[in-house]
PDB file of N, CA and C in Angstrom:
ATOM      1  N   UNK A   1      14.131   9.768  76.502  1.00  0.00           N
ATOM      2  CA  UNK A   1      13.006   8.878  76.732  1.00  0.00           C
ATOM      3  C   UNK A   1      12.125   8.856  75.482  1.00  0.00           C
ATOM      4  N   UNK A   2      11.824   7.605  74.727  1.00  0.00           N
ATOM      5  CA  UNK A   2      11.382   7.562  73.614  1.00  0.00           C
ATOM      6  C   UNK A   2       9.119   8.177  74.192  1.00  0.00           C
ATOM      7  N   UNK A   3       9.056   8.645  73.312  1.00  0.00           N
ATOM      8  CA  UNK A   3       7.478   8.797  72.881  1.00  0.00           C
ATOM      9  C   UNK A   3       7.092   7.445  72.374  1.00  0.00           C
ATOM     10  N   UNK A   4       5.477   7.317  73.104  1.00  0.00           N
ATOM     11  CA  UNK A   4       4.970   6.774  72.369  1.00  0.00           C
ATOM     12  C   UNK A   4       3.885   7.247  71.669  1.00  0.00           C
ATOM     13  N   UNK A   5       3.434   6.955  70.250  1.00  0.00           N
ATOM     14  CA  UNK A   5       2.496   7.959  69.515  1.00  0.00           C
ATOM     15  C   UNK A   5       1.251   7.034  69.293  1.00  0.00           C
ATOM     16  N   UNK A   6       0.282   7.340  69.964  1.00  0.00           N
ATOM     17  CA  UNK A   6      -0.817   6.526  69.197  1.00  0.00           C
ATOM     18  C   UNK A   6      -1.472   6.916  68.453  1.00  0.00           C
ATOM     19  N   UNK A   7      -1.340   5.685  67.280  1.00  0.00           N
ATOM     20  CA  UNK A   7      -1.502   6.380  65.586  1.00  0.00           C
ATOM     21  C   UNK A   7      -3.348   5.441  65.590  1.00  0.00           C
ATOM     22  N   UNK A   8      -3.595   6.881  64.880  1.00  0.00           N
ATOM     23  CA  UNK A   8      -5.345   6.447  64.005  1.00  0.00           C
ATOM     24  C   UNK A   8      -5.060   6.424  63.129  1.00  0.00           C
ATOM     25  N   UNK A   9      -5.332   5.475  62.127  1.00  0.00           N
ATOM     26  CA  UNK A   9      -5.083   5.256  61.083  1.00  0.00           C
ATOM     27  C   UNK A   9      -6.191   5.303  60.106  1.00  0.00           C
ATOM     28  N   UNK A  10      -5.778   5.885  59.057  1.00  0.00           N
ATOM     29  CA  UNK A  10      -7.221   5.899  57.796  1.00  0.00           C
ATOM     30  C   UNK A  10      -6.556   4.921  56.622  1.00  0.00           C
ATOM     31  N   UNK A  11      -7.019   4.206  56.467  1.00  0.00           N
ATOM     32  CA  UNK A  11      -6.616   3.281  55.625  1.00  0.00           C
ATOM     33  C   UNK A  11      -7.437   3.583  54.214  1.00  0.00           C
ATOM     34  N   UNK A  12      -6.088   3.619  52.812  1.00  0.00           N
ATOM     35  CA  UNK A  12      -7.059   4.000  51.516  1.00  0.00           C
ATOM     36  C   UNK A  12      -6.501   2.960  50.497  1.00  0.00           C
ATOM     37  N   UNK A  13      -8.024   2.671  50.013  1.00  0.00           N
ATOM     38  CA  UNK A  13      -7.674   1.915  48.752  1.00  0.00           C
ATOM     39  C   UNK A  13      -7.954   2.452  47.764  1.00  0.00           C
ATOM     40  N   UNK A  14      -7.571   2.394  46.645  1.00  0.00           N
ATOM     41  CA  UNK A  14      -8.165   2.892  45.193  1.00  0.00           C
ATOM     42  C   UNK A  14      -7.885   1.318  44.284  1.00  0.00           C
ATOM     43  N   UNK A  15      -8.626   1.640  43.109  1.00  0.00           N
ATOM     44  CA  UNK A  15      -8.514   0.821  41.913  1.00  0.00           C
ATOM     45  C   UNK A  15      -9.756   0.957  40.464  1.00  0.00           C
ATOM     46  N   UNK A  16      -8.961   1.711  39.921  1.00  0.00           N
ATOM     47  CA  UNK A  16      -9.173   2.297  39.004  1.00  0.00           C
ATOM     48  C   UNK A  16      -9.408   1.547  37.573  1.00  0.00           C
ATOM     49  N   UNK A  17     -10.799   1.631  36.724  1.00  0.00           N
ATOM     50  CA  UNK A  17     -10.735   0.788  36.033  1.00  0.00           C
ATOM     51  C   UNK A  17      -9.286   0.185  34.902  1.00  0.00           C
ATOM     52  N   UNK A  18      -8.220   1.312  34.449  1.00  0.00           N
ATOM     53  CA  UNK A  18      -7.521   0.638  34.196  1.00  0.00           C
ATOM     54  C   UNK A  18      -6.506  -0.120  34.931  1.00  0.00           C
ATOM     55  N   UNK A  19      -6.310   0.290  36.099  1.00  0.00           N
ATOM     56  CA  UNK A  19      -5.411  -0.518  37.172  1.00  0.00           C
ATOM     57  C   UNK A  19      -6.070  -1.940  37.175  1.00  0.00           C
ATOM     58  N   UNK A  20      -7.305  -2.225  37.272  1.00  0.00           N
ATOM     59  CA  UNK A  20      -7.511  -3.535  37.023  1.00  0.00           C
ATOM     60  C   UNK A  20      -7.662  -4.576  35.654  1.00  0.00           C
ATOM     61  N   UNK A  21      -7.054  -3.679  34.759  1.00  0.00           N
ATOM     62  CA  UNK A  21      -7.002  -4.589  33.197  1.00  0.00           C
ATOM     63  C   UNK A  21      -4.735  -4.951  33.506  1.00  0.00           C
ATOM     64  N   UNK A  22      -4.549  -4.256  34.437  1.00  0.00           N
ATOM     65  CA  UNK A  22      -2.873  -4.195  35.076  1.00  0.00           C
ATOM     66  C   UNK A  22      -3.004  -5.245  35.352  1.00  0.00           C
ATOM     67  N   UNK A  23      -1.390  -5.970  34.835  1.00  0.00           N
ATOM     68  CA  UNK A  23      -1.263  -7.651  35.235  1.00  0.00           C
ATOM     69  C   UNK A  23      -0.710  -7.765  36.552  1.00  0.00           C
ATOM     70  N   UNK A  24      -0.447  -6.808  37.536  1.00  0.00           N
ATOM     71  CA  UNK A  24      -0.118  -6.766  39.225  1.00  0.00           C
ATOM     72  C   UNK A  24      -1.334  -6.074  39.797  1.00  0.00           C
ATOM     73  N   UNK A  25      -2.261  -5.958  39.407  1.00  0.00           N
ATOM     74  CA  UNK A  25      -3.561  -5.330  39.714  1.00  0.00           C
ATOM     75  C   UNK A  25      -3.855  -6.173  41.663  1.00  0.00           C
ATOM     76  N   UNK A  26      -4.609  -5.283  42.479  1.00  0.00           N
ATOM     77  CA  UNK A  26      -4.361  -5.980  43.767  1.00  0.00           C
ATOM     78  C   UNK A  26      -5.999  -5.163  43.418  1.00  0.00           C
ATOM     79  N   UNK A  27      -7.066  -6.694  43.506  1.00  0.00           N
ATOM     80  CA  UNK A  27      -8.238  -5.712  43.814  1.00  0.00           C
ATOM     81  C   UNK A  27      -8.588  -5.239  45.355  1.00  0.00           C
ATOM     82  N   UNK A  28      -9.997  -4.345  45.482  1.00  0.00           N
ATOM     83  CA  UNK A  28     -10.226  -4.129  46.832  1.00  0.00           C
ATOM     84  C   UNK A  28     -10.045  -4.987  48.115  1.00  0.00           C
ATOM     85  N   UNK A  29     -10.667  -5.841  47.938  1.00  0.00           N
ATOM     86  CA  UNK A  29     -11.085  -6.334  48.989  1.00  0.00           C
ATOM     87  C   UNK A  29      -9.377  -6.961  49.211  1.00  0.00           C
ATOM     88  N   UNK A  30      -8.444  -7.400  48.301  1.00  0.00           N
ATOM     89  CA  UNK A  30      -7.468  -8.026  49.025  1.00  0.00           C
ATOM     90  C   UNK A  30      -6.481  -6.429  49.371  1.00  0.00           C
ATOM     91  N   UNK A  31      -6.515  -5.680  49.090  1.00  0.00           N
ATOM     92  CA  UNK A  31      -5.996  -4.989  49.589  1.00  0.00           C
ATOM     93  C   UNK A  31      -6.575  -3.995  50.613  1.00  0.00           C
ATOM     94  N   UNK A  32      -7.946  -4.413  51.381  1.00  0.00           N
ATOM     95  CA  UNK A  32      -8.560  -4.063  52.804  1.00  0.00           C
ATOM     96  C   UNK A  32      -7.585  -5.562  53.531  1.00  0.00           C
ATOM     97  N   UNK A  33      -7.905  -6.755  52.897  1.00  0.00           N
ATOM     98  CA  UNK A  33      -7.557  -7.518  53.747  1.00  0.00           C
ATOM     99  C   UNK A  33      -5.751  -7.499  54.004  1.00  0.00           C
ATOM    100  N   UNK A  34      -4.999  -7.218  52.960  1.00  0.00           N
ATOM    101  CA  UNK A  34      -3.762  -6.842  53.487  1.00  0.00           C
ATOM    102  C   UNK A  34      -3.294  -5.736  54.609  1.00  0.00           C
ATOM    103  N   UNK A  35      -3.736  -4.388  54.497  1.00  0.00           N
ATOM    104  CA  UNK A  35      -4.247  -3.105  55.188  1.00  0.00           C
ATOM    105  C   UNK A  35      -4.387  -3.508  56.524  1.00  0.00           C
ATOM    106  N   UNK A  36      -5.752  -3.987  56.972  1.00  0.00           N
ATOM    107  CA  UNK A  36      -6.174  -4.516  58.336  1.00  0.00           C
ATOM    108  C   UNK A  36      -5.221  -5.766  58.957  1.00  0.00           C
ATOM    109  N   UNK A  37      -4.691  -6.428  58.391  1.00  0.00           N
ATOM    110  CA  UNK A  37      -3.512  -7.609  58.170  1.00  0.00           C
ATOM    111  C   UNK A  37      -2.529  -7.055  59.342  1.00  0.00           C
ATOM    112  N   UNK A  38      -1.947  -6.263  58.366  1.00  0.00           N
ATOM    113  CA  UNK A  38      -0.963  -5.101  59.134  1.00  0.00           C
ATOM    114  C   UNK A  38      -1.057  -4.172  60.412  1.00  0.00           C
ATOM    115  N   UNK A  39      -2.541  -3.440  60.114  1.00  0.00           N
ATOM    116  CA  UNK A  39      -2.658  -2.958  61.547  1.00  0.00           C
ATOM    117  C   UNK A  39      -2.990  -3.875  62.665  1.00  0.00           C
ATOM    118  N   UNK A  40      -3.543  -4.843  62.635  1.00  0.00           N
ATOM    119  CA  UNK A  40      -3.773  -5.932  63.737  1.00  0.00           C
ATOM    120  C   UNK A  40      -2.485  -5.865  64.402  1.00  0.00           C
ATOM    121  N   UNK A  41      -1.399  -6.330  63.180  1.00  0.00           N
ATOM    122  CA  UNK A  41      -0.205  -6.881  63.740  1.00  0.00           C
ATOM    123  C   UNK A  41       0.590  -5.810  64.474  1.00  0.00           C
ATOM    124  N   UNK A  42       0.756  -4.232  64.081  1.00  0.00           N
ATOM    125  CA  UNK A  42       0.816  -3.377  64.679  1.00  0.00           C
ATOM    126  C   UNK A  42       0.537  -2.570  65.909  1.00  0.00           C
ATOM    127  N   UNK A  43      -0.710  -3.101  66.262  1.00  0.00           N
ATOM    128  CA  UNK A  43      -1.631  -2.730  66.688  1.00  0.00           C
ATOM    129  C   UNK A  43      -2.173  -1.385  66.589  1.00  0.00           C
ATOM    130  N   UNK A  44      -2.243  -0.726  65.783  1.00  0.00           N
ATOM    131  CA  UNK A  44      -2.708   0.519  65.283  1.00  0.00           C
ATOM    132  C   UNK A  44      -4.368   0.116  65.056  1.00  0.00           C
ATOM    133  N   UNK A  45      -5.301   1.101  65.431  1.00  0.00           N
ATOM    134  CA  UNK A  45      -6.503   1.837  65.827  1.00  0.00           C
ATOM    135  C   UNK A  45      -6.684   2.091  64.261  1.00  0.00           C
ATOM    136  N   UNK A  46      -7.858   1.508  64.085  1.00  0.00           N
ATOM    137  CA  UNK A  46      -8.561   1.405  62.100  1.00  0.00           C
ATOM    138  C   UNK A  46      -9.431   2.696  62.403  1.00  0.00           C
ATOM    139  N   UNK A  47      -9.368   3.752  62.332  1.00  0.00           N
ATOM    140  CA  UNK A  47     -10.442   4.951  61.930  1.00  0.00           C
ATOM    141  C   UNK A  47     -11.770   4.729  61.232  1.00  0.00           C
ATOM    142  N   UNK A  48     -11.041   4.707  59.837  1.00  0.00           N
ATOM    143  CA  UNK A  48     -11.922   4.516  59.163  1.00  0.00           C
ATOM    144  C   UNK A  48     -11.111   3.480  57.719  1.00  0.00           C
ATOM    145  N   UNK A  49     -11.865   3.221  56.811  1.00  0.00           N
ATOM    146  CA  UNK A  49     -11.520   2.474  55.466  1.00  0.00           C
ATOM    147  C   UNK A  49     -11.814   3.794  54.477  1.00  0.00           C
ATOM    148  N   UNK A  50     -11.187   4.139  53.539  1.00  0.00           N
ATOM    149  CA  UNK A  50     -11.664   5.316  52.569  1.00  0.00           C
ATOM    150  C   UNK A  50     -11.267   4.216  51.177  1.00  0.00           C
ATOM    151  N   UNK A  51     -12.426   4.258  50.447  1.00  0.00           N
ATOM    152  CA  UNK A  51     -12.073   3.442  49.239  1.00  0.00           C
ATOM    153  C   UNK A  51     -12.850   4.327  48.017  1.00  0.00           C
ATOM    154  N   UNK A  52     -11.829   4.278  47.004  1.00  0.00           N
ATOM    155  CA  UNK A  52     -12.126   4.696  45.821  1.00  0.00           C
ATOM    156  C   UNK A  52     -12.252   3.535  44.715  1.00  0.00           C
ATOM    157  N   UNK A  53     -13.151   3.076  44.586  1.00  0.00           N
ATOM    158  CA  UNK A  53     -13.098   1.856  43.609  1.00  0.00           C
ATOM    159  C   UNK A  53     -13.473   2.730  42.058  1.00  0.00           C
ATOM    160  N   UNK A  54     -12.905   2.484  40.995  1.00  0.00           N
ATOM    161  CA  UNK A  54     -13.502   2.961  39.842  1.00  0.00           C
ATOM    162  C   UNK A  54     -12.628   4.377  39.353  1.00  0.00           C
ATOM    163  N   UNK A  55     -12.036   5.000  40.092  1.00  0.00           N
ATOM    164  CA  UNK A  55     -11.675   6.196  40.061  1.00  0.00           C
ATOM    165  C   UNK A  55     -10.336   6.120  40.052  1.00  0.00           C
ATOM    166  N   UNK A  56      -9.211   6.916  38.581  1.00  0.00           N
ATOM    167  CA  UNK A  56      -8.496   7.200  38.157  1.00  0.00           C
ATOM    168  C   UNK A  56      -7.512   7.374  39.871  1.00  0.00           C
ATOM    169  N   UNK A  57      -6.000   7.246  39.749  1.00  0.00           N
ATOM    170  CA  UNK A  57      -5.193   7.894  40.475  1.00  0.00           C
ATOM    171  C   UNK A  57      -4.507   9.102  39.722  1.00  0.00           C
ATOM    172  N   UNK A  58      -4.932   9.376  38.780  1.00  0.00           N
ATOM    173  CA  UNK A  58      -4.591  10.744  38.029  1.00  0.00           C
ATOM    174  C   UNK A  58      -5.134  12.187  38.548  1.00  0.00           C
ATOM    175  N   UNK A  59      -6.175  11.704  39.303  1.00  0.00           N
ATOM    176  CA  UNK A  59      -7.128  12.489  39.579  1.00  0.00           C
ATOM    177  C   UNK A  59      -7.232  12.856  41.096  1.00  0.00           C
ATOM    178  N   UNK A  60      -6.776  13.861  41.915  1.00  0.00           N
ATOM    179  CA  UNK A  60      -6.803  13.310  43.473  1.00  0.00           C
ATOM    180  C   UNK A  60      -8.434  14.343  43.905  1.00  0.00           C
ATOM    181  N   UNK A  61      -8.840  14.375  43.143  1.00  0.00           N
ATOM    182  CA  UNK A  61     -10.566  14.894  43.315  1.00  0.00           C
ATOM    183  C   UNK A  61     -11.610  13.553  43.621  1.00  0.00           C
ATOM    184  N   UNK A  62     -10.641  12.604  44.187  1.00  0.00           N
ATOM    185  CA  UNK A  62     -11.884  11.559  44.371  1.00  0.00           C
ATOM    186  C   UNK A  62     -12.675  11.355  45.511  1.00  0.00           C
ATOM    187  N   UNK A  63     -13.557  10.901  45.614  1.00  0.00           N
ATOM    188  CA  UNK A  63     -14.539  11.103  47.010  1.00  0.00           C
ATOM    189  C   UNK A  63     -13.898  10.584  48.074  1.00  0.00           C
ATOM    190  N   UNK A  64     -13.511   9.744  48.396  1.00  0.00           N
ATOM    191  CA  UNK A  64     -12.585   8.699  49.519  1.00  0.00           C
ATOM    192  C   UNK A  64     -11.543   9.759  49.803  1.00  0.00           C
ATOM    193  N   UNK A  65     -10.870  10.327  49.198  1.00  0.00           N
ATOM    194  CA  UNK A  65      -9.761  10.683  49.543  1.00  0.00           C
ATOM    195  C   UNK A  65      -9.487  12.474  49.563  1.00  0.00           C
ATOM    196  N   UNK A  66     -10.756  13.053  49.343  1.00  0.00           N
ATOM    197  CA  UNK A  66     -11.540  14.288  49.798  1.00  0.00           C
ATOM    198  C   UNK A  66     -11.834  13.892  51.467  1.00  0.00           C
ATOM    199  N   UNK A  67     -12.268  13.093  51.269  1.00  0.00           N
ATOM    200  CA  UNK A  67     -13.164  12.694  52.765  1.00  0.00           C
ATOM    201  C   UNK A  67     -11.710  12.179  53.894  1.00  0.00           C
ATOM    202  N   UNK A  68     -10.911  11.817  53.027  1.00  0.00           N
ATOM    203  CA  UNK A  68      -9.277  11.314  54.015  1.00  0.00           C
ATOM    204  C   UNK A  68      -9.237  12.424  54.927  1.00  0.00           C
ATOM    205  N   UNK A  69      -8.734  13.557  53.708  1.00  0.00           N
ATOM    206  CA  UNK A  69      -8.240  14.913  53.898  1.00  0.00           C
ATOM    207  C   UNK A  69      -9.063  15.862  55.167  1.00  0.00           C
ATOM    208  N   UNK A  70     -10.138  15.609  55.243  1.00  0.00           N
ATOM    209  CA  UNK A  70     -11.180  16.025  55.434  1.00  0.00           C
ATOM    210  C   UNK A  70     -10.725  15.971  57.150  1.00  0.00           C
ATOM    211  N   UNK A  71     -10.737  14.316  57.552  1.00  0.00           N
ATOM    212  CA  UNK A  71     -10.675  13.663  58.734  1.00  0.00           C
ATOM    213  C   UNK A  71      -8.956  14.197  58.938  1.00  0.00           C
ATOM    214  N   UNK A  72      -8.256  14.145  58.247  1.00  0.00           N
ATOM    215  CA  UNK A  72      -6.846  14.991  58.721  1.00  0.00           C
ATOM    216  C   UNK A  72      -7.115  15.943  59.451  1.00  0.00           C
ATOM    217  N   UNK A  73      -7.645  16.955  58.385  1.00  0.00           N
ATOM    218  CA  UNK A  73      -7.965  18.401  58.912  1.00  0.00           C
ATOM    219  C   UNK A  73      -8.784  18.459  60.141  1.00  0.00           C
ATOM    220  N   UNK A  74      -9.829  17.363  60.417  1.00  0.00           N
ATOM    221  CA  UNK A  74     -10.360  17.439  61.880  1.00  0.00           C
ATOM    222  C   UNK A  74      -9.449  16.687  63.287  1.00  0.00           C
ATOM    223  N   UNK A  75      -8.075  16.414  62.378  1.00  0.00           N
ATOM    224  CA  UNK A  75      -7.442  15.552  63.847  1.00  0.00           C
ATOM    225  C   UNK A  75      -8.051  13.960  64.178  1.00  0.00           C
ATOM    226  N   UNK A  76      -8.631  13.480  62.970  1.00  0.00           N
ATOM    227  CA  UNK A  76      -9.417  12.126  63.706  1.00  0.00           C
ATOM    228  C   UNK A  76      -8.652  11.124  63.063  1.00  0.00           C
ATOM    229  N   UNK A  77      -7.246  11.272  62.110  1.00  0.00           N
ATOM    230  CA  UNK A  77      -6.714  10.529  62.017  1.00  0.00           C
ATOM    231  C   UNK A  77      -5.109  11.123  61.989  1.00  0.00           C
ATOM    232  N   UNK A  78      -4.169  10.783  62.296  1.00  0.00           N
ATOM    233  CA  UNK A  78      -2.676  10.727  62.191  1.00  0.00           C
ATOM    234  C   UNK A  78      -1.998  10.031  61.317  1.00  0.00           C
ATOM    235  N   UNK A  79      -2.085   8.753  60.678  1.00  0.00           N
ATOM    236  CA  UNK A  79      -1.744   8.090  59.779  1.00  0.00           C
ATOM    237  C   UNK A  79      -2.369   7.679  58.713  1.00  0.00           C
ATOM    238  N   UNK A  80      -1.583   7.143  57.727  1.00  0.00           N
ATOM    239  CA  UNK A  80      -2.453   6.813  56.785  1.00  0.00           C
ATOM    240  C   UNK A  80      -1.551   5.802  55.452  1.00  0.00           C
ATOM    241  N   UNK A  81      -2.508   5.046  55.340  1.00  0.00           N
ATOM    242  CA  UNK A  81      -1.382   3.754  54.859  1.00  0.00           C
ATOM    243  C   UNK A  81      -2.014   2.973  53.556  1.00  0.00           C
ATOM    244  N   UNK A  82      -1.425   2.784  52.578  1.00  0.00           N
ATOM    245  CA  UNK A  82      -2.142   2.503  51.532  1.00  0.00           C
ATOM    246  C   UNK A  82      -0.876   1.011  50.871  1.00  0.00           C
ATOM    247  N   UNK A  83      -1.330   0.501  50.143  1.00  0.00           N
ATOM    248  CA  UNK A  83      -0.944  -1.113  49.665  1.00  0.00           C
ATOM    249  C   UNK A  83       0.447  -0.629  48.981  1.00  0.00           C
ATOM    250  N   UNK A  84       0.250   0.470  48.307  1.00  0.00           N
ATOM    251  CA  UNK A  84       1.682   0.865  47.685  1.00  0.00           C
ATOM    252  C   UNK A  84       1.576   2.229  47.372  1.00  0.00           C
ATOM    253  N   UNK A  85       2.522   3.138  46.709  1.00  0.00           N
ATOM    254  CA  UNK A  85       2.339   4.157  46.302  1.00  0.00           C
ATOM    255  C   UNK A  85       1.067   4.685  45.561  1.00  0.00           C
ATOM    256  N   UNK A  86       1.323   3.677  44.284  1.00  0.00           N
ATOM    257  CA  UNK A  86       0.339   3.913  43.209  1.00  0.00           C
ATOM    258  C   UNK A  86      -1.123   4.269  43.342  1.00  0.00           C
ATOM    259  N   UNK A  87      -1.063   3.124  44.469  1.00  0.00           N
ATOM    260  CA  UNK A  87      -2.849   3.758  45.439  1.00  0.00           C
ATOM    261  C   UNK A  87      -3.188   4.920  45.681  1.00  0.00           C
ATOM    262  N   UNK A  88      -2.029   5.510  46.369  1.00  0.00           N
ATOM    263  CA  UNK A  88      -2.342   7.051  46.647  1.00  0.00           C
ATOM    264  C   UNK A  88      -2.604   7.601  46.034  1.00  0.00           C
ATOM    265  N   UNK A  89      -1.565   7.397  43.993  1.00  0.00           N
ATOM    266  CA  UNK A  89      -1.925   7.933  42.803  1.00  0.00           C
ATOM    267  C   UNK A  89      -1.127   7.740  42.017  1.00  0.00           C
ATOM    268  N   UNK A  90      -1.498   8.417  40.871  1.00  0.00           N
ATOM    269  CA  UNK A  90      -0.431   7.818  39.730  1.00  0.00           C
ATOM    270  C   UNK A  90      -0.037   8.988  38.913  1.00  0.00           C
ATOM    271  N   UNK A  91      -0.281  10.223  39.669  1.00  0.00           N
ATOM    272  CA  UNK A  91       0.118  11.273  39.174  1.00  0.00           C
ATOM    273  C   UNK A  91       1.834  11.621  39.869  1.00  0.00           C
ATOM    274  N   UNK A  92       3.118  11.163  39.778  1.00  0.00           N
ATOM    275  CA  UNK A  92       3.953  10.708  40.302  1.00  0.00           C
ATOM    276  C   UNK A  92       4.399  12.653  41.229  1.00  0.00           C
ATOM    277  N   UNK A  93       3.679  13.523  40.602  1.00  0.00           N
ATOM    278  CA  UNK A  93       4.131  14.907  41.242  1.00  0.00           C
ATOM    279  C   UNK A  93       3.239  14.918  42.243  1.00  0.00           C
ATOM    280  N   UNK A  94       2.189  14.913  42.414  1.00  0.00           N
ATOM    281  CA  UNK A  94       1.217  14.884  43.168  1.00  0.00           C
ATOM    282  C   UNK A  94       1.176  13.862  44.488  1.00  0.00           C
ATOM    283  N   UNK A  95       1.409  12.992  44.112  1.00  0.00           N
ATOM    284  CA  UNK A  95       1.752  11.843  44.892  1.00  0.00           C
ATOM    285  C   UNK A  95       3.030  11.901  46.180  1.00  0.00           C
ATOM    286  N   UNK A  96       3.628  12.988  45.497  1.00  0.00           N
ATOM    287  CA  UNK A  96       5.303  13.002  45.854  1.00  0.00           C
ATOM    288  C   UNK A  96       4.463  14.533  46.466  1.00  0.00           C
ATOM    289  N   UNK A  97       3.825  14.846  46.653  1.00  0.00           N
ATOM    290  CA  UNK A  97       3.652  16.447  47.149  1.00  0.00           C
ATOM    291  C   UNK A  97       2.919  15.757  48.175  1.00  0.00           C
ATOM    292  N   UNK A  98       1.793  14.793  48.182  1.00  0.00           N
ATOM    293  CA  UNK A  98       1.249  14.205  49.726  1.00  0.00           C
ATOM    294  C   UNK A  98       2.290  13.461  50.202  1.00  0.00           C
ATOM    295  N   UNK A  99       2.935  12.797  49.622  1.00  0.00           N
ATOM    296  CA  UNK A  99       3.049  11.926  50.949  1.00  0.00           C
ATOM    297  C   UNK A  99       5.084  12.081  51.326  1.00  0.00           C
ATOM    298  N   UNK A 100       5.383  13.589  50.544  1.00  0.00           N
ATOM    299  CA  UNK A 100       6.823  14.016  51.272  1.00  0.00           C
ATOM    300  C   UNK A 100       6.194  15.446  51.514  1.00  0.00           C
ATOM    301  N   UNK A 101       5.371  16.054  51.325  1.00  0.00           N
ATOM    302  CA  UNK A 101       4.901  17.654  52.232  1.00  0.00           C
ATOM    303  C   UNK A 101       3.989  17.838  52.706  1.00  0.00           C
ATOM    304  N   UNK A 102       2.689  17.250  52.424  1.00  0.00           N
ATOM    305  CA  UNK A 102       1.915  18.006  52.998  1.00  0.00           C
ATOM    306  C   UNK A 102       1.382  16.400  54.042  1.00  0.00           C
ATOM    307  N   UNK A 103       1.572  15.498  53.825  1.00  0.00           N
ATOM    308  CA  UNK A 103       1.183  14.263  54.912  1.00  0.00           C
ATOM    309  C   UNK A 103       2.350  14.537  56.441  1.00  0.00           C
ATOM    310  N   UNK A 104       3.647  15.238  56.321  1.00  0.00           N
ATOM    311  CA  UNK A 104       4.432  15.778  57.570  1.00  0.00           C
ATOM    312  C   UNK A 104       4.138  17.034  57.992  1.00  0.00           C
ATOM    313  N   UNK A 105       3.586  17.922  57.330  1.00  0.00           N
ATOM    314  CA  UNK A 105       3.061  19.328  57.654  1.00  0.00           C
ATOM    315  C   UNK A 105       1.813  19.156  58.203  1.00  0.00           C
ATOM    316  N   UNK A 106       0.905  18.149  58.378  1.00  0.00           N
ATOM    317  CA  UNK A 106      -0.083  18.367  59.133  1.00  0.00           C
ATOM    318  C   UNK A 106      -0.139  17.347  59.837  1.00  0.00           C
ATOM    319  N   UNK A 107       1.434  16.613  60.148  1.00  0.00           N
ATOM    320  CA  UNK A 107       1.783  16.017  61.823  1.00  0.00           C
ATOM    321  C   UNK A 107       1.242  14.352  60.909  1.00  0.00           C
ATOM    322  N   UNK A 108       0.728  14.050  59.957  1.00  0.00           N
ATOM    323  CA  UNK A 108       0.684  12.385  59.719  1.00  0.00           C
ATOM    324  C   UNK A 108       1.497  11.661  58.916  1.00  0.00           C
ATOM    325  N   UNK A 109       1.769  10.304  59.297  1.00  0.00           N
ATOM    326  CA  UNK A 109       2.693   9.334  59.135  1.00  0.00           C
ATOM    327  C   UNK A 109       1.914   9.194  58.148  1.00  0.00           C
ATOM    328  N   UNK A 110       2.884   8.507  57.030  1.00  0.00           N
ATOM    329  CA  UNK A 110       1.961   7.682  56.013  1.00  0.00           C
ATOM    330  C   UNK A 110       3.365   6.816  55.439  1.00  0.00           C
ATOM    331  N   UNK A 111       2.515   5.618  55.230  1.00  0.00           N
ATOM    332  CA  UNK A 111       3.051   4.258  55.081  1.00  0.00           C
ATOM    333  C   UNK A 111       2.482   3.544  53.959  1.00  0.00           C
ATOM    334  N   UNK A 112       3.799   3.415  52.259  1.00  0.00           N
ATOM    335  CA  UNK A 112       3.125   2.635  51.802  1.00  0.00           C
ATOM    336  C   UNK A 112       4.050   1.352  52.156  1.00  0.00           C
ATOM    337  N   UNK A 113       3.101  -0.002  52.229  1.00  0.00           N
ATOM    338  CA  UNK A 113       3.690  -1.062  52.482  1.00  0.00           C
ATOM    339  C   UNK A 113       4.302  -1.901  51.751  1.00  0.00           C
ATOM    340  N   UNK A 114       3.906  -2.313  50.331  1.00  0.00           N
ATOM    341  CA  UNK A 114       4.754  -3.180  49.578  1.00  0.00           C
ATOM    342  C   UNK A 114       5.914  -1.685  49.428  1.00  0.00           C
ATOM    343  N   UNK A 115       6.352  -0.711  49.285  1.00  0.00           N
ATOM    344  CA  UNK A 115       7.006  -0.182  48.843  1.00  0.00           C
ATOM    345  C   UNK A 115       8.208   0.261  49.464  1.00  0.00           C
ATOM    346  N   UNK A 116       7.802  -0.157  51.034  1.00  0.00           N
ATOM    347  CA  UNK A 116       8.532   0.259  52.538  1.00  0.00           C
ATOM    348  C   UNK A 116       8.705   1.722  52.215  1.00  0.00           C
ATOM    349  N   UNK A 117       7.965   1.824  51.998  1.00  0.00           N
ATOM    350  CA  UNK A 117       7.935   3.480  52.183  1.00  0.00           C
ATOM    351  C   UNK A 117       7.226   4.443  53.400  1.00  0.00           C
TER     352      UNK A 117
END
């Protein structure tokens, strides 16, 4: 008998001043409006929005995504879904340590979408 899981979702954007001099650059707001796009259609439960505007993905010390972690650790979200990888970060080890160990070790889905990942 299949489970059904109802997912909270924390939805994160970043965009970092050089990501936006990037000729595939996706600024904020279209990538809230893609994000929410998706969960509608899903029907997945919006938590919260965590946005890092301005702030490196080299760096995973950023305020938005301190504050993600944060809401993990209290159980107030299960998922978590960002426009593509790169959002999450651009540190490609780091990136690859959230979202293949430690985003399944503390029970959350995470979904990037252009990447079907």
């Amino acid at each position: 008998m299949p489970i059904n899981i109802q997912y909270i979702v924390g939805l994160y954007l970043r965009l970092s001043k050089d990501d936006d001099q990037a000729e595939e650059s996706v600024s904020i707001g279209t990538q809230r409006s893609i994000l929410i796009d998706y969960c509608l259609r899903m029907g997945y439960t919006i938590y919260k929005i965590y946005v890092d505007d301005g702030y490196s993905g080299m760096n995973f010390n950023r305020p938005a995504f301190q504050e993600m972690l944060e809401d993990i650790h209290a159980g107030r979200i299960n998922m978590v879904i960002t426009k593509d990888l790169s959002r999450l970060g651009r540190d490609y080890i780091m990136t690859g340590y959230y979202s293949e160990i430690y985003f399944p070790s503390v029970g959350v889905r995470y979904v990037a979408l252009a990447d079907d990942f």
